[in-house]
N, C-alpha and C. Protein backbone atom coordinates (compact mmCIF):
# COMPACT_ATOMS: atom_id res chain seq x y z
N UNK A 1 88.03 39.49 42.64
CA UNK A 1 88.54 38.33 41.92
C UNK A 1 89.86 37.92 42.53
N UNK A 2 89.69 36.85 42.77
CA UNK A 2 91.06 36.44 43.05
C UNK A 2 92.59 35.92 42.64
N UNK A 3 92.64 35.44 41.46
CA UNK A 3 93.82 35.05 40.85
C UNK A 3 95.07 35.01 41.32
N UNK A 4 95.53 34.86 42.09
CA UNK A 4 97.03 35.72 43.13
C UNK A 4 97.04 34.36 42.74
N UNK A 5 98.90 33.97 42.62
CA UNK A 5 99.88 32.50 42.98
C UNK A 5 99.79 32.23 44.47
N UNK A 6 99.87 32.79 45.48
CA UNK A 6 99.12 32.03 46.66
C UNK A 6 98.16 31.69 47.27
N UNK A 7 97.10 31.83 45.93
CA UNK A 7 96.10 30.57 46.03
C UNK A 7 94.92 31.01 47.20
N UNK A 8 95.38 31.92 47.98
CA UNK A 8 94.24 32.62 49.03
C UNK A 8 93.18 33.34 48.36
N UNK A 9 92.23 32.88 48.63
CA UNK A 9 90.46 33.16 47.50
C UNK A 9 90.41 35.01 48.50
N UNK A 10 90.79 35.30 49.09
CA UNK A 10 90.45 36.93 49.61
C UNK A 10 91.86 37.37 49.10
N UNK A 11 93.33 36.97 48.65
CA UNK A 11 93.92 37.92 47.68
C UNK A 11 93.51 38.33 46.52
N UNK A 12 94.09 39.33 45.54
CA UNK A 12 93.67 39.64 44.91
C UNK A 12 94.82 40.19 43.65
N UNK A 13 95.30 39.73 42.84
CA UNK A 13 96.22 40.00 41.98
C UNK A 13 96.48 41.36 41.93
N UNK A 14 97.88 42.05 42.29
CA UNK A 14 97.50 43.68 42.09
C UNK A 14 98.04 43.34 40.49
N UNK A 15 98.42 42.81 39.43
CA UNK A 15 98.28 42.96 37.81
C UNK A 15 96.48 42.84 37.31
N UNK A 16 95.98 42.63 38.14
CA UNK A 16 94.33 43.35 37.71
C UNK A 16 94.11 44.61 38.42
N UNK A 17 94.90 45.10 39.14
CA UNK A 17 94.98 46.62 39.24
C UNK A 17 95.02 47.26 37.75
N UNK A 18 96.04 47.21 37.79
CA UNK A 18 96.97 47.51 36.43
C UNK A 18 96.69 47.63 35.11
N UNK A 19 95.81 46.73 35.08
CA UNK A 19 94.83 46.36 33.86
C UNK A 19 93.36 46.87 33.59
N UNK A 20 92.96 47.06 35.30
CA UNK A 20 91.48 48.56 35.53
C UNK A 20 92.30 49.35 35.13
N UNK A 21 93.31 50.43 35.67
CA UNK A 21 93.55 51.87 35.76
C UNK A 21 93.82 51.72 33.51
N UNK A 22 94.21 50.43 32.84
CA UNK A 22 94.41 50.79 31.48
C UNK A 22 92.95 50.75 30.75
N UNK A 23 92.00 50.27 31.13
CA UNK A 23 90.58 50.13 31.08
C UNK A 23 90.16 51.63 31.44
N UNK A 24 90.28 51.82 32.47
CA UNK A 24 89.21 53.33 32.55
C UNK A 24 90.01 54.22 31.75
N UNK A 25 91.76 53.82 30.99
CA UNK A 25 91.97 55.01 30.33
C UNK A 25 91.34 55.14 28.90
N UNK A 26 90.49 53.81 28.56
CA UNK A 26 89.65 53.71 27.37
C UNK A 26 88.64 53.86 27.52
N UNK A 27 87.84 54.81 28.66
CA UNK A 27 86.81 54.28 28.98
C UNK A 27 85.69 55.30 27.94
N UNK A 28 85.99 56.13 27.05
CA UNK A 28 85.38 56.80 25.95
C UNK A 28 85.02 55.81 25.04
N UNK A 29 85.69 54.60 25.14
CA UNK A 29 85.16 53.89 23.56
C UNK A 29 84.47 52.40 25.05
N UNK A 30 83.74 51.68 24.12
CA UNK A 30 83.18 50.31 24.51
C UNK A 30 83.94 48.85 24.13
N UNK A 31 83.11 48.05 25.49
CA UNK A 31 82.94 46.58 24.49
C UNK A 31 83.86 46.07 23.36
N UNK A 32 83.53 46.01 22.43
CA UNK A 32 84.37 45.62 21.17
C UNK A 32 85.51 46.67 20.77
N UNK A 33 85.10 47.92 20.58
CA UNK A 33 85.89 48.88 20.79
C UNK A 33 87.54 48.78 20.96
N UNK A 34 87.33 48.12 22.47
CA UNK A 34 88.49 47.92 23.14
C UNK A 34 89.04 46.69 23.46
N UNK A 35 88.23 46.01 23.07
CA UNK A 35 88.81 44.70 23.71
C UNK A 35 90.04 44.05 23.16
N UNK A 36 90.71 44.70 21.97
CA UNK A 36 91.85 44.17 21.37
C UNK A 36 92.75 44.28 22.29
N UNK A 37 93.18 45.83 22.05
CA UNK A 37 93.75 46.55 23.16
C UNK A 37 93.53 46.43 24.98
N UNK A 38 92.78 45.86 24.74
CA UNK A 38 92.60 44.96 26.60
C UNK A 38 93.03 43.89 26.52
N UNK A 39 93.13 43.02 25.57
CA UNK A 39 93.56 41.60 25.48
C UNK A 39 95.06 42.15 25.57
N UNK A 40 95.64 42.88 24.59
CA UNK A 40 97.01 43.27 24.56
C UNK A 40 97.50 43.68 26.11
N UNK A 41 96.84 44.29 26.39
CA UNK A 41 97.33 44.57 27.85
C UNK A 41 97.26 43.92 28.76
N UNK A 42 96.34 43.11 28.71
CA UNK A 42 96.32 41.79 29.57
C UNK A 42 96.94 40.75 29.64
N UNK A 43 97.35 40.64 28.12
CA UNK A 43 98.69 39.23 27.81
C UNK A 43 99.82 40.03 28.13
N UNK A 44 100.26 41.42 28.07
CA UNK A 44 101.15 41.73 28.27
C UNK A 44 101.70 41.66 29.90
N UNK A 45 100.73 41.50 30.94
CA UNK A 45 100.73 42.01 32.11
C UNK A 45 100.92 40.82 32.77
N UNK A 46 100.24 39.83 32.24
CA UNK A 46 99.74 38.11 32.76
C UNK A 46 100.46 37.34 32.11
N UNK A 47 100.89 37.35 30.72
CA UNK A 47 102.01 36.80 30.43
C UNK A 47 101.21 35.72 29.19
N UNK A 48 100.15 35.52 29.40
CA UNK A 48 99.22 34.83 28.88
C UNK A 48 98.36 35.02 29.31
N UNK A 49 96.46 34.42 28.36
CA UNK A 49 95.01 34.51 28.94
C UNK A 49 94.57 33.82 28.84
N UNK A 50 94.80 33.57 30.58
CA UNK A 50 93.83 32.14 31.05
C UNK A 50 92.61 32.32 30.84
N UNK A 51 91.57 31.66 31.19
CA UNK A 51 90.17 31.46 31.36
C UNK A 51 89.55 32.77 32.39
N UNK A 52 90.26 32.82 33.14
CA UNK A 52 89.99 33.63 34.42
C UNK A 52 90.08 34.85 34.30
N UNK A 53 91.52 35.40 33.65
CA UNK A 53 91.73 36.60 32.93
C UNK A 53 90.68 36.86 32.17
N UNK A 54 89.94 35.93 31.40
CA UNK A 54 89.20 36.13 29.98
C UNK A 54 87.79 36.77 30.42
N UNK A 55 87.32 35.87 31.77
CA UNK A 55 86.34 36.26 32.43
C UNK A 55 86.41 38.02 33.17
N UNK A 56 87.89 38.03 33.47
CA UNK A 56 87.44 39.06 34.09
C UNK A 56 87.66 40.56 32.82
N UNK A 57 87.91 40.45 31.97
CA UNK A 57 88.15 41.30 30.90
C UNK A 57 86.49 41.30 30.03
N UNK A 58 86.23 40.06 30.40
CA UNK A 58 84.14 40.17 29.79
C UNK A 58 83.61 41.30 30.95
N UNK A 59 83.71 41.08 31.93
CA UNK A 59 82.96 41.85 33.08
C UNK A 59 83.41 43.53 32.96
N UNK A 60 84.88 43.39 32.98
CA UNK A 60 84.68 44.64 32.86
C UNK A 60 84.67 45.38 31.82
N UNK A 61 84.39 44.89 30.75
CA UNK A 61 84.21 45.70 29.87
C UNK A 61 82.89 45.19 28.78
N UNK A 62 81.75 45.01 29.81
CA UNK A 62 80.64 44.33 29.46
C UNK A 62 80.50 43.80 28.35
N UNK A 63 81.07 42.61 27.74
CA UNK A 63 80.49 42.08 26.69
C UNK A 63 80.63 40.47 27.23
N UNK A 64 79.55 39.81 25.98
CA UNK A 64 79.91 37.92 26.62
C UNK A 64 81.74 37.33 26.59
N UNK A 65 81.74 36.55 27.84
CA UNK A 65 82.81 36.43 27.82
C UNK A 65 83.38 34.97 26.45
N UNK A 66 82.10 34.85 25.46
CA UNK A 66 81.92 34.11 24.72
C UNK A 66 82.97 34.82 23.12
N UNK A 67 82.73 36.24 23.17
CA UNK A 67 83.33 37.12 22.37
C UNK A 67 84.41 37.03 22.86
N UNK A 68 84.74 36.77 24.21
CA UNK A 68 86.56 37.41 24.46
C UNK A 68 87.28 36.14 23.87
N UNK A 69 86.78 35.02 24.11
CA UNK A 69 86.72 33.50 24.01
C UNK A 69 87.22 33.56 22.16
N UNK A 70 86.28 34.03 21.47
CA UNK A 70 86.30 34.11 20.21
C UNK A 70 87.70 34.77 19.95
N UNK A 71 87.41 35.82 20.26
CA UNK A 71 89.13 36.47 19.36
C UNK A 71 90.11 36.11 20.43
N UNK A 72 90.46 35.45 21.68
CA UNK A 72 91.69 35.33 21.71
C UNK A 72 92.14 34.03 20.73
N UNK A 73 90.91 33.24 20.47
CA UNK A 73 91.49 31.69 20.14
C UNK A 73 91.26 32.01 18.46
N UNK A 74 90.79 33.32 17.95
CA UNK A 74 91.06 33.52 16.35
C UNK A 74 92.25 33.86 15.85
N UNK A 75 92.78 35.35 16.98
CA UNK A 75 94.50 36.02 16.47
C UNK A 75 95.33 35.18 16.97
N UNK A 76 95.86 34.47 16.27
CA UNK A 76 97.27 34.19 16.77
C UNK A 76 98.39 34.71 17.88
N UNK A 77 98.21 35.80 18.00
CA UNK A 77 99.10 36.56 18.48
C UNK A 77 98.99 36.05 20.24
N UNK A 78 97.63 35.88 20.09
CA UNK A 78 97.23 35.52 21.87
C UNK A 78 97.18 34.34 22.11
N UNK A 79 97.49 34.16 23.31
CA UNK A 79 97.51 32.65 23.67
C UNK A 79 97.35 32.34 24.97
N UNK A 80 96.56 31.00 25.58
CA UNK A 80 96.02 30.84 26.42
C UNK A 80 96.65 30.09 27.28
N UNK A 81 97.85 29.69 26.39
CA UNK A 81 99.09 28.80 27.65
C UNK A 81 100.00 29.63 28.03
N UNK A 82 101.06 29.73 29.21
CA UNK A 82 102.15 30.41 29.78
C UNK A 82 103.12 30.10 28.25
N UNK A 83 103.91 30.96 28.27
CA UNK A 83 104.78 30.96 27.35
C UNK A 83 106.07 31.27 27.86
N UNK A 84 107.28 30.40 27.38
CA UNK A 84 108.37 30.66 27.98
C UNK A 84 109.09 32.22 27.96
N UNK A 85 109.87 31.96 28.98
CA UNK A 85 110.94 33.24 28.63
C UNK A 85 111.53 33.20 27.45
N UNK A 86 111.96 32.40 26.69
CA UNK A 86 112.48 32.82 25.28
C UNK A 86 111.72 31.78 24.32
N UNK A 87 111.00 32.89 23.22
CA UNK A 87 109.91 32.23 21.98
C UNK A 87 111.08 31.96 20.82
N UNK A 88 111.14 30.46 20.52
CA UNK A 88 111.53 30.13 19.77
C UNK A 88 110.50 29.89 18.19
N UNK A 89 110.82 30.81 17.19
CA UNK A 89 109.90 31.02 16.32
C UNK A 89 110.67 30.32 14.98
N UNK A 90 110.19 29.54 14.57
CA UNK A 90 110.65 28.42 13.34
C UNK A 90 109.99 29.39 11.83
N UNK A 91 110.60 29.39 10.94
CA UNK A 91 109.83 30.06 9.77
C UNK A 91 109.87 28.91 9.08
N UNK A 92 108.02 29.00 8.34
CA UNK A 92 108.08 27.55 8.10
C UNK A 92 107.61 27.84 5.72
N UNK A 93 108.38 29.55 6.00
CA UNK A 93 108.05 29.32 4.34
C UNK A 93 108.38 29.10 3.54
N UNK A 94 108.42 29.07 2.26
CA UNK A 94 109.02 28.45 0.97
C UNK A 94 109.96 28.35 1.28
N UNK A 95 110.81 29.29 1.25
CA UNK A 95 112.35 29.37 0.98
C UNK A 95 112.63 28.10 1.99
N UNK A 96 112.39 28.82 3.39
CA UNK A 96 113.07 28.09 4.87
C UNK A 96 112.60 26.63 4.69
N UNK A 97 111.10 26.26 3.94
CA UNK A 97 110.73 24.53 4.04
C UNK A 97 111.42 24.25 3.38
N UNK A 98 112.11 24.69 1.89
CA UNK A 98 112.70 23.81 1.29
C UNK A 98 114.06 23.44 1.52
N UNK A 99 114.60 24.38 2.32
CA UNK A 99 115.74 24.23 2.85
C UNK A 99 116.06 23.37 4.54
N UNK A 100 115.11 22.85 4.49
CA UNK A 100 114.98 22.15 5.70
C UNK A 100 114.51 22.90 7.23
N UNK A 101 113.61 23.77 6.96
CA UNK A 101 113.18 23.84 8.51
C UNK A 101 112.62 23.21 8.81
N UNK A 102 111.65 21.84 8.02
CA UNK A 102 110.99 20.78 8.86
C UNK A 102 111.74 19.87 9.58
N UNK A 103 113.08 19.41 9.21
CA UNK A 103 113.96 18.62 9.96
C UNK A 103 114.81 19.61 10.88
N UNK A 104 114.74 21.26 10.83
CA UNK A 104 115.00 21.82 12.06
C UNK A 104 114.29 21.86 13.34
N UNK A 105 112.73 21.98 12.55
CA UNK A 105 111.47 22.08 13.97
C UNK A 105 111.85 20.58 14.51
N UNK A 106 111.76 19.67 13.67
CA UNK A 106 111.42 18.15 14.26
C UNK A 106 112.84 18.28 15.43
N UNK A 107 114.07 18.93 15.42
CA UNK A 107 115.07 18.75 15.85
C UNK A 107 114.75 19.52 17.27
N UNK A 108 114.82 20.55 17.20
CA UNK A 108 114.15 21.36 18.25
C UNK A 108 112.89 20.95 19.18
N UNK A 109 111.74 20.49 18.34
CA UNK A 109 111.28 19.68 19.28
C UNK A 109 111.86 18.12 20.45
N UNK A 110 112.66 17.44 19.66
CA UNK A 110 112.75 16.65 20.43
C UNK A 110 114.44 17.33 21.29
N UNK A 111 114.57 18.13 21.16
CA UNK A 111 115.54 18.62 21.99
C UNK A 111 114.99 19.02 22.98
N UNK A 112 113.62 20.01 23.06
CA UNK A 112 113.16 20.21 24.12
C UNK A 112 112.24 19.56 24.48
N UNK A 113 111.72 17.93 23.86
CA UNK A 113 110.68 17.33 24.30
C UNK A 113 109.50 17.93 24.00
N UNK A 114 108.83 18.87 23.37
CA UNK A 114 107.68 19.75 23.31
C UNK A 114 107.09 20.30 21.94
N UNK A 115 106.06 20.16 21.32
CA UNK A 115 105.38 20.50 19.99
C UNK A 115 105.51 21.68 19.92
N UNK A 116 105.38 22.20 18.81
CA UNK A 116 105.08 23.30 18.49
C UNK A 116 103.86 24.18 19.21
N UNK A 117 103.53 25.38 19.84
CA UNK A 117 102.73 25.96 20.34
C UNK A 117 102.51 25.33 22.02
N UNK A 118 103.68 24.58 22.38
CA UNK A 118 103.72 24.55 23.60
C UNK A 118 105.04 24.83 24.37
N UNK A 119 105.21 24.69 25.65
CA UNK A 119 106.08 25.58 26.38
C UNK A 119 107.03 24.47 27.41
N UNK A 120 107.81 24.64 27.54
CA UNK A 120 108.99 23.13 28.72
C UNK A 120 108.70 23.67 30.04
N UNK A 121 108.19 22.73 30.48
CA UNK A 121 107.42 22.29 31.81
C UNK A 121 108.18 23.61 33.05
N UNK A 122 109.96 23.96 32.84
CA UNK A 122 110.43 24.41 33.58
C UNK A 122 110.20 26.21 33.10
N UNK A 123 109.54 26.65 31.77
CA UNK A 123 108.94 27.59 31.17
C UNK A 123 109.88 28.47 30.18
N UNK A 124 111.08 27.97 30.65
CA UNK A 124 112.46 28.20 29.90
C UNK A 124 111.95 28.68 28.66
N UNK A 125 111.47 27.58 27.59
CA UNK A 125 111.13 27.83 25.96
C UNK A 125 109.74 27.60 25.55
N UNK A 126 109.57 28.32 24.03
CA UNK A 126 108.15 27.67 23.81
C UNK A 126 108.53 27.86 22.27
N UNK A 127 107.90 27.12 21.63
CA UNK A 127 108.13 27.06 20.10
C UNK A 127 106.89 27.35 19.37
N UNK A 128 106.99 28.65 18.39
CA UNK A 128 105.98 28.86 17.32
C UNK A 128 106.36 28.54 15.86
N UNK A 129 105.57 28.65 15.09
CA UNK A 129 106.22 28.57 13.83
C UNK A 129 105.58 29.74 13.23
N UNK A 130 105.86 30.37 12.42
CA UNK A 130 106.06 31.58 11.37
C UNK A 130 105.95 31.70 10.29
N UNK A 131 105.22 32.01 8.98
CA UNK A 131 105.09 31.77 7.52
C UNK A 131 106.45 32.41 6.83
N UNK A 132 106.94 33.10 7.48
CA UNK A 132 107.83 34.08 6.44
C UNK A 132 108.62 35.06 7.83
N UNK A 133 110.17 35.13 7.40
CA UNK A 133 110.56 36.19 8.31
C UNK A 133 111.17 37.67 7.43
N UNK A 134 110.73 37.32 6.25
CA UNK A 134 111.85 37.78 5.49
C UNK A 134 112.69 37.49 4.79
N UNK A 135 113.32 36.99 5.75
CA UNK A 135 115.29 36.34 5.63
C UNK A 135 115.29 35.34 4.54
N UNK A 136 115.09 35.21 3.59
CA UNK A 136 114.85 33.89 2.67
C UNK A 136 116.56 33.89 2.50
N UNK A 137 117.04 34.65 2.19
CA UNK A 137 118.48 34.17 1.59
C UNK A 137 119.33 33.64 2.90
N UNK A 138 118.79 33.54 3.93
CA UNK A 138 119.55 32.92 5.67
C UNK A 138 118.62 31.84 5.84
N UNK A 139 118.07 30.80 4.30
CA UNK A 139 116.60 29.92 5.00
C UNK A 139 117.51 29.14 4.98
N UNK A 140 117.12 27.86 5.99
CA UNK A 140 116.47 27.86 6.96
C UNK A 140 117.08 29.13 8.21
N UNK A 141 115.66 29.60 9.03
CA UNK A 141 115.68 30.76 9.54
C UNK A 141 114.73 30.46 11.12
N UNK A 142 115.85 30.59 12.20
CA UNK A 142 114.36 30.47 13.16
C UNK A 142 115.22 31.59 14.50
N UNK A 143 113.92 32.22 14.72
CA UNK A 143 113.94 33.25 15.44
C UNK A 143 114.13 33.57 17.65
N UNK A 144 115.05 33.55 17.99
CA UNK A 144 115.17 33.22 19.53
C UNK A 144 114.62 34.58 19.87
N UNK A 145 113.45 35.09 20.35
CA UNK A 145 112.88 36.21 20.62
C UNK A 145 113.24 37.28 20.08
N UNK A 146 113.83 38.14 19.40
CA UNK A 146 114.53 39.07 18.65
C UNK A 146 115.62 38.80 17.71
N UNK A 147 116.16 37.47 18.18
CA UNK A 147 117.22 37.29 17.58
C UNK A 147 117.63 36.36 15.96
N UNK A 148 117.78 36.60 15.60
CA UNK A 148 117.59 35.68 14.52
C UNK A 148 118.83 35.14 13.80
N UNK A 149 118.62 33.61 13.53
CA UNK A 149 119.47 32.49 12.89
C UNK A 149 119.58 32.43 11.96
N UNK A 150 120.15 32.01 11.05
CA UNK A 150 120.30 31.59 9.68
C UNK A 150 120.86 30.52 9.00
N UNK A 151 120.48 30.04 7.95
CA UNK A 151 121.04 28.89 7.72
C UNK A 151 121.39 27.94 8.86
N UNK A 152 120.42 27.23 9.67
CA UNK A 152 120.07 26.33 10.97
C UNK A 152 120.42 24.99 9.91
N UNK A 153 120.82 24.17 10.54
CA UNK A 153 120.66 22.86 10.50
C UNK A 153 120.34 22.19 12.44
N UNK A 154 120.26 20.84 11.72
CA UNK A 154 119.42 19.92 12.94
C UNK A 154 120.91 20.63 14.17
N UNK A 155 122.11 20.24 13.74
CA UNK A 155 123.08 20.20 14.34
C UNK A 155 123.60 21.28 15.10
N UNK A 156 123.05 22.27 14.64
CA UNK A 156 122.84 23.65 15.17
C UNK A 156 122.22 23.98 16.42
N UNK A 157 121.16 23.07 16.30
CA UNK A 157 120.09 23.80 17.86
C UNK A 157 120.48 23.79 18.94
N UNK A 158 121.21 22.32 19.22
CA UNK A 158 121.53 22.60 20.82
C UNK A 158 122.62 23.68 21.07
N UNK A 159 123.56 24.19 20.39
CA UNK A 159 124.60 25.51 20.11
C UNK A 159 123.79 26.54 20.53
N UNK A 160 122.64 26.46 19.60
CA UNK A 160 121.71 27.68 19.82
C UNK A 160 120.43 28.08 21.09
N UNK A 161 120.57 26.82 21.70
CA UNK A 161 119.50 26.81 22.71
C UNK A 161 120.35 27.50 23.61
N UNK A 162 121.95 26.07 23.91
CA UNK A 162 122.76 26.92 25.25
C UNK A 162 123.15 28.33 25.04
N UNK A 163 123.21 29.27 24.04
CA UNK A 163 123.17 30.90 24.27
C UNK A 163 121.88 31.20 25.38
N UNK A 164 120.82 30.56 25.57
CA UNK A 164 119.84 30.98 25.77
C UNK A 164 119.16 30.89 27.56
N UNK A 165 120.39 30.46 28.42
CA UNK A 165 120.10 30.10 29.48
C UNK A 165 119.86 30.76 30.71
């Protein structure tokens, strides 16, 4: 298989190395079995799961690549676009909506030009949203990969993006 960034059809990605040697260390259980835990290791390795990835995670671990298809696009957790270096995660629950995280997301989006569940062209950011972080008494609440905000207003974000460069 080829997948490599220079595009030569006889390279061969060595992160699908990487991803056999974690495959044959499951190789006691099957198929469904494993395929969570292959997806996990595969988004972890690839960064995201493309189409190609998806195919080659059906093959080797024989099931339709119609099933792999199914649960990456059911869990949330996986995702099939590149995702930036820093996940900007919006909490979008009681507490945080009523306190305005919808006029925070709307702010953040047009700061970075980009919807929710997508990523800035240069891969910098990507924005999710979140039901709940917890933090209700810091709502509105949105999350820079580990890090977390509190009490955000619109006026806030660009402060909070430039930490992030």
């Amino acid at each position: 298989m080829s997948n490599c960034e220079c595009g030569d059809k006889g390279c061969r990605n060595p992160l699908y190395d990487e991803l056999d040697k974690f495959i044959q260390s499951q190789k006691k259980k099957k198929g469904q079995e494993i395929l969570i835990p292959v997806l996990h290791k595969a988004q972890s390795l690839f960064g995201y799961l493309p189409i190609e990835v998806q195919e080659y995670v059906s093959k080797a671990i024989e099931i339709p690549v119609g099933e792999v298809l199914g649960v990456v696009t059911f869990y949330h957790y996986f995702t099939m676009q590149p995702r930036g270096r820093h996940t900007v995660n919006v909490c979008m629950g009681t507490a945080c909506y009523v306190r305005g995280s919808k006029k925070v997301m709307e702010a953040l989006q047009h700061e970075l030009k980009i919807k929710s569940g997508e990523t800035t062209p240069d891969r910098r950011f990507s924005i999710t949203v979140q039901r709940c972080f917890g933090a209700c008494g810091l709502a509105p609440v949105i999350m820079v990969n580990n890090d977390v905000h509190g009490r955000v207003t619109p006026k806030k974000i660009s402060g909070i993006l430039a930490k992030y460069e």
